[in-house]
C-alpha atoms as a PDB file:
ATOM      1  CA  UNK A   1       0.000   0.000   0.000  1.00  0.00           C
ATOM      2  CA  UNK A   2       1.515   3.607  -1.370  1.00  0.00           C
ATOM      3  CA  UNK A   3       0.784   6.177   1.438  1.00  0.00           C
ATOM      4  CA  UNK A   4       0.155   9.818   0.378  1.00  0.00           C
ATOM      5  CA  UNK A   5       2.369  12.240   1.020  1.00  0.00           C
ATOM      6  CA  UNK A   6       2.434  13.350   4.640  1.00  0.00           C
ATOM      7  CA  UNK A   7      -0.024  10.571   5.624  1.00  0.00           C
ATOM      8  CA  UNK A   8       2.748   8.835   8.104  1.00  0.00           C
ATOM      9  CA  UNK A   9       3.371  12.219   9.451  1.00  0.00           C
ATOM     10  CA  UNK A  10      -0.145  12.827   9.949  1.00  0.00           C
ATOM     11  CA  UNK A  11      -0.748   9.388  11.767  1.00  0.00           C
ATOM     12  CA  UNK A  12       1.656   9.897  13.821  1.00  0.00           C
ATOM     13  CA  UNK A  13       1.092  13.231  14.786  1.00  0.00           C
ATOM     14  CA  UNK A  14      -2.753  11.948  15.499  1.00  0.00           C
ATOM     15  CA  UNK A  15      -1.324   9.098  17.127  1.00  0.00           C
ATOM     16  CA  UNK A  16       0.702  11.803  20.197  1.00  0.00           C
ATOM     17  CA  UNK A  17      -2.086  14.586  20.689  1.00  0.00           C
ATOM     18  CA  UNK A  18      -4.685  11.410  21.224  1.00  0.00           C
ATOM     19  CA  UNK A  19      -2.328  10.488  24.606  1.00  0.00           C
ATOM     20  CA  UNK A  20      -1.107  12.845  27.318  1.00  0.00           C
ATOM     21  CA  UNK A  21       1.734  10.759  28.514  1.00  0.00           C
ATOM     22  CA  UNK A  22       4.651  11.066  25.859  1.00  0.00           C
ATOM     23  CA  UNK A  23       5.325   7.777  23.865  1.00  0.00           C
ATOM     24  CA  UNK A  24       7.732   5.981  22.722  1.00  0.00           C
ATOM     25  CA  UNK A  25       7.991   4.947  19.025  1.00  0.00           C
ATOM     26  CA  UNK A  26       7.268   1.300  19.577  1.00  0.00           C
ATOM     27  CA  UNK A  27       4.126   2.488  21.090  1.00  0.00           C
ATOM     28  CA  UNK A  28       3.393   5.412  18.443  1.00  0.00           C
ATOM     29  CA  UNK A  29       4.344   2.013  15.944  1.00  0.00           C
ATOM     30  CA  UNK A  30       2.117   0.246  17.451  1.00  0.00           C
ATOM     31  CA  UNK A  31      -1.403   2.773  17.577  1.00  0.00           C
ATOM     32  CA  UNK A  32      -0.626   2.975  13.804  1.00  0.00           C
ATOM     33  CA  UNK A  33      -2.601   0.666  11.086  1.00  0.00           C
ATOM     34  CA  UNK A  34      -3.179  -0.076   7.417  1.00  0.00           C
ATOM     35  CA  UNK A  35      -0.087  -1.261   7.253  1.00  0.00           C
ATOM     36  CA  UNK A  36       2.190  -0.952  10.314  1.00  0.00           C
ATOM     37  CA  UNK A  37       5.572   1.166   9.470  1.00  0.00           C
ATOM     38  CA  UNK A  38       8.261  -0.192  10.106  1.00  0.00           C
ATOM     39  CA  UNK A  39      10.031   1.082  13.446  1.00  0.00           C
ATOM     40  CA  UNK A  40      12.497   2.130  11.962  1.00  0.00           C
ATOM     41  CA  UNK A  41       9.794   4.359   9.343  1.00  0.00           C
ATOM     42  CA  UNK A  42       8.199   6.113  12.591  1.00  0.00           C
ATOM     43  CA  UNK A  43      12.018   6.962  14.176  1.00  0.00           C
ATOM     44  CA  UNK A  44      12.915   8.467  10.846  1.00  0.00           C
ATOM     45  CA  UNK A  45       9.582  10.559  10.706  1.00  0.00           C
ATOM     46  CA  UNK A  46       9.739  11.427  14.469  1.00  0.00           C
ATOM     47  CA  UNK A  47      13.015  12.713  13.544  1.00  0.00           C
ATOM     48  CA  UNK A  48      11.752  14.454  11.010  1.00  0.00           C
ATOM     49  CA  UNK A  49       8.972  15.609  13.035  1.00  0.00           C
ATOM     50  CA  UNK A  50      11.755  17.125  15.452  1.00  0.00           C
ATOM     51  CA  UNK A  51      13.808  18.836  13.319  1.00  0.00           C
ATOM     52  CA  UNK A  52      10.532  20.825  12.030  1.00  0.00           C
ATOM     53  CA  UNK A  53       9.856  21.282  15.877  1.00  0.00           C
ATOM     54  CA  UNK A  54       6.483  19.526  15.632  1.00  0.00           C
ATOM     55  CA  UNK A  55       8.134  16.900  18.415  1.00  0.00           C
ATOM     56  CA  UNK A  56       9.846  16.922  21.134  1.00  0.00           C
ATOM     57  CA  UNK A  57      11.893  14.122  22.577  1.00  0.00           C
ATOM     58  CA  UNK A  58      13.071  13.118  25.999  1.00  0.00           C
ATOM     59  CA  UNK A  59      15.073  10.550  27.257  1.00  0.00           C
ATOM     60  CA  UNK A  60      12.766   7.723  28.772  1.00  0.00           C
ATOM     61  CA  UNK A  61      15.444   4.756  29.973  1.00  0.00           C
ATOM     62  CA  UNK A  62      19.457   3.977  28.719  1.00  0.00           C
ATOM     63  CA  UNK A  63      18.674   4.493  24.686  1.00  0.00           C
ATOM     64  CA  UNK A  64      15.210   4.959  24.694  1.00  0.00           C
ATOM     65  CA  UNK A  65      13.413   8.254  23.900  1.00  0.00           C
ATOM     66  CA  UNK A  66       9.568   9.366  24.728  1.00  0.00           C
ATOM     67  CA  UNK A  67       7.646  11.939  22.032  1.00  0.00           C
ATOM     68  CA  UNK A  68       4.924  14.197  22.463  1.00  0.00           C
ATOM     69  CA  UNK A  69       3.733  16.914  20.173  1.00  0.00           C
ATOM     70  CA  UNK A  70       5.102  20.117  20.697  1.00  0.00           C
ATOM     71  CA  UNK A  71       1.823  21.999  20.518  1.00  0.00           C
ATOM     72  CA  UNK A  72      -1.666  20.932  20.872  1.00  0.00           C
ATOM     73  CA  UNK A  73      -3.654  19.833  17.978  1.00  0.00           C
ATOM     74  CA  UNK A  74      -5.723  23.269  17.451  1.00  0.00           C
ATOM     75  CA  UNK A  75      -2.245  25.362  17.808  1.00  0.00           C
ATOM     76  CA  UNK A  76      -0.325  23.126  14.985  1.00  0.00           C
ATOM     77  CA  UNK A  77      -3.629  23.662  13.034  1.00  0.00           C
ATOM     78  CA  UNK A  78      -3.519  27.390  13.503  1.00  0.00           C
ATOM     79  CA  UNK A  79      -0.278  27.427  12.812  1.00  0.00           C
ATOM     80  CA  UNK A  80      -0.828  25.995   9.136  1.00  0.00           C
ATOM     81  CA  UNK A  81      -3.440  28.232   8.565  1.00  0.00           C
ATOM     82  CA  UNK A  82      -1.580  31.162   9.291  1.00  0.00           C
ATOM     83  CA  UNK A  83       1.485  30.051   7.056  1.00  0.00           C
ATOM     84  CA  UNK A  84      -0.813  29.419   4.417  1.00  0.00           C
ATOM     85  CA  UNK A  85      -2.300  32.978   4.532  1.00  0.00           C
ATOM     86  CA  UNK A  86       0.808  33.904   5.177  1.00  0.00           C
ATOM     87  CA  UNK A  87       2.394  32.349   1.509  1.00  0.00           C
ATOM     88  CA  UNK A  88      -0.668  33.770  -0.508  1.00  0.00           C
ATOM     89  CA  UNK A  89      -0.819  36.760  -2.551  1.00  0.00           C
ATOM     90  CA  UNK A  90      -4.553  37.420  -1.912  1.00  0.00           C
ATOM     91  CA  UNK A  91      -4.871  36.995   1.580  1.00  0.00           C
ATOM     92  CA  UNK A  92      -9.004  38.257   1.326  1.00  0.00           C
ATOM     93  CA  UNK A  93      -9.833  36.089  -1.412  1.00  0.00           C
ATOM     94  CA  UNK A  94      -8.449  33.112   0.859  1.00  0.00           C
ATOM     95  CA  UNK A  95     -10.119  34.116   3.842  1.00  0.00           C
ATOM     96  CA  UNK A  96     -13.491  35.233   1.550  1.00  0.00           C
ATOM     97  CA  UNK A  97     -13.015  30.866   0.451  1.00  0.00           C
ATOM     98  CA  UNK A  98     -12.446  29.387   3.720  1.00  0.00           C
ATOM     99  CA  UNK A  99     -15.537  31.681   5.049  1.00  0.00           C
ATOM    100  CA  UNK A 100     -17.157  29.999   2.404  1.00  0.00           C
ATOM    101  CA  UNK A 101     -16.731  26.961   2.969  1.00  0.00           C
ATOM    102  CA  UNK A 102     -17.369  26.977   6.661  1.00  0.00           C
ATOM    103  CA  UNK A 103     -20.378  25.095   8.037  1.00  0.00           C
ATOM    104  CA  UNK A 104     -22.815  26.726  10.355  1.00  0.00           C
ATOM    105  CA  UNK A 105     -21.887  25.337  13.445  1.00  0.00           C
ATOM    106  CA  UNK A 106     -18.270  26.693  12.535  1.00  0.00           C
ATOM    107  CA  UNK A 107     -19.006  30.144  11.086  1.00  0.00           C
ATOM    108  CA  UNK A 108     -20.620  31.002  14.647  1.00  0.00           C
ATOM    109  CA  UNK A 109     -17.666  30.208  16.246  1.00  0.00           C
ATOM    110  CA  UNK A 110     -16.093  31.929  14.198  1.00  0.00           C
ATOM    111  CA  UNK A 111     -18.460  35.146  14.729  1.00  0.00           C
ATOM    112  CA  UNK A 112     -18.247  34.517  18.471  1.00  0.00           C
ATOM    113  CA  UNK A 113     -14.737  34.873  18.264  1.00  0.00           C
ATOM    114  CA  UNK A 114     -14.199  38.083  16.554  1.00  0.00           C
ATOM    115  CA  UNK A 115     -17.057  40.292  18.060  1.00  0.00           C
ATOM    116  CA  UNK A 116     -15.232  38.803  21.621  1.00  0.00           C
ATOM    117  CA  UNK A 117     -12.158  40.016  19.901  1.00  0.00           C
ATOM    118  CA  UNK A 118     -13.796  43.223  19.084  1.00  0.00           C
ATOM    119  CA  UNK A 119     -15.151  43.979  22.447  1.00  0.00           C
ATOM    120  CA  UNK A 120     -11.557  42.801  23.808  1.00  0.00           C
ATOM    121  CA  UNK A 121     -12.093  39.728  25.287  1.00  0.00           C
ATOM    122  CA  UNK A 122     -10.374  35.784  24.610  1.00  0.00           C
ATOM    123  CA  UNK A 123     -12.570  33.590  23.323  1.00  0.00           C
ATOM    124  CA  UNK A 124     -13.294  30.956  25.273  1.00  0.00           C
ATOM    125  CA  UNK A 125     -11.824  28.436  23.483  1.00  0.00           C
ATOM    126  CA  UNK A 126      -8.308  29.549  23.511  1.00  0.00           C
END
């Protein structure tokens, strides 16, 4: 089976925000399906994953290490969003498109948010 690009990065990102303990990579190996990677696959991505500073790593026992994500899963995702806005020419038109595409239930938070922003409070869900 042919994975799509990023896919491996993105299971094993999924696989550290859904524990609160950090893991090690036989364990982040092992909450991974469709095939299993190889453990020596998720070390090579985690190290990846590090060197973008989407990981951090700590010494568990002798050799072995522990991961956890470096920022929660709504940060990272905030974080892409704002690179991509970031890296476009027409910033409105992008944010005009996501608007666009938002579903109800989103676009109120999304309203919530700014008029709290507006009258200068944090949203709640920060």
């Amino acid at each position: 089976m042919v994975r799509d690009r990023g896919e491996l990065e993105a299971k094993v990102m999924a696989a550290l925000w859904r524990h609160d303990a950090p893991l090690t990579a036989r364990e982040i190996q092992a909450a991974i399906s469709d095939p299993t990677p190889a453990i020596t696959t998720v070390l090579t991505i985690l190290e990846r994953l590090r060197t973008k500073g989407r990981v951090l790593r700590e010494e568990a026992t002798g050799s072995t290490y522990r991961f956890a994500a470096a920022k929660s899963e709504s940060e990272d995702a905030v974080e892409k969003m704002l690179t991509s806005l970031t890296a476009t020419e027409d910033r409105a038109a992008a944010l005009v498109q996501l608007a666009g595409n938002l579903d109800a239930r989103d676009a109120d938070t999304l309203r919530q948010a700014l008029e709290a922003r507006r009258n200068g409070k944090r949203s709640s869900r920060s």
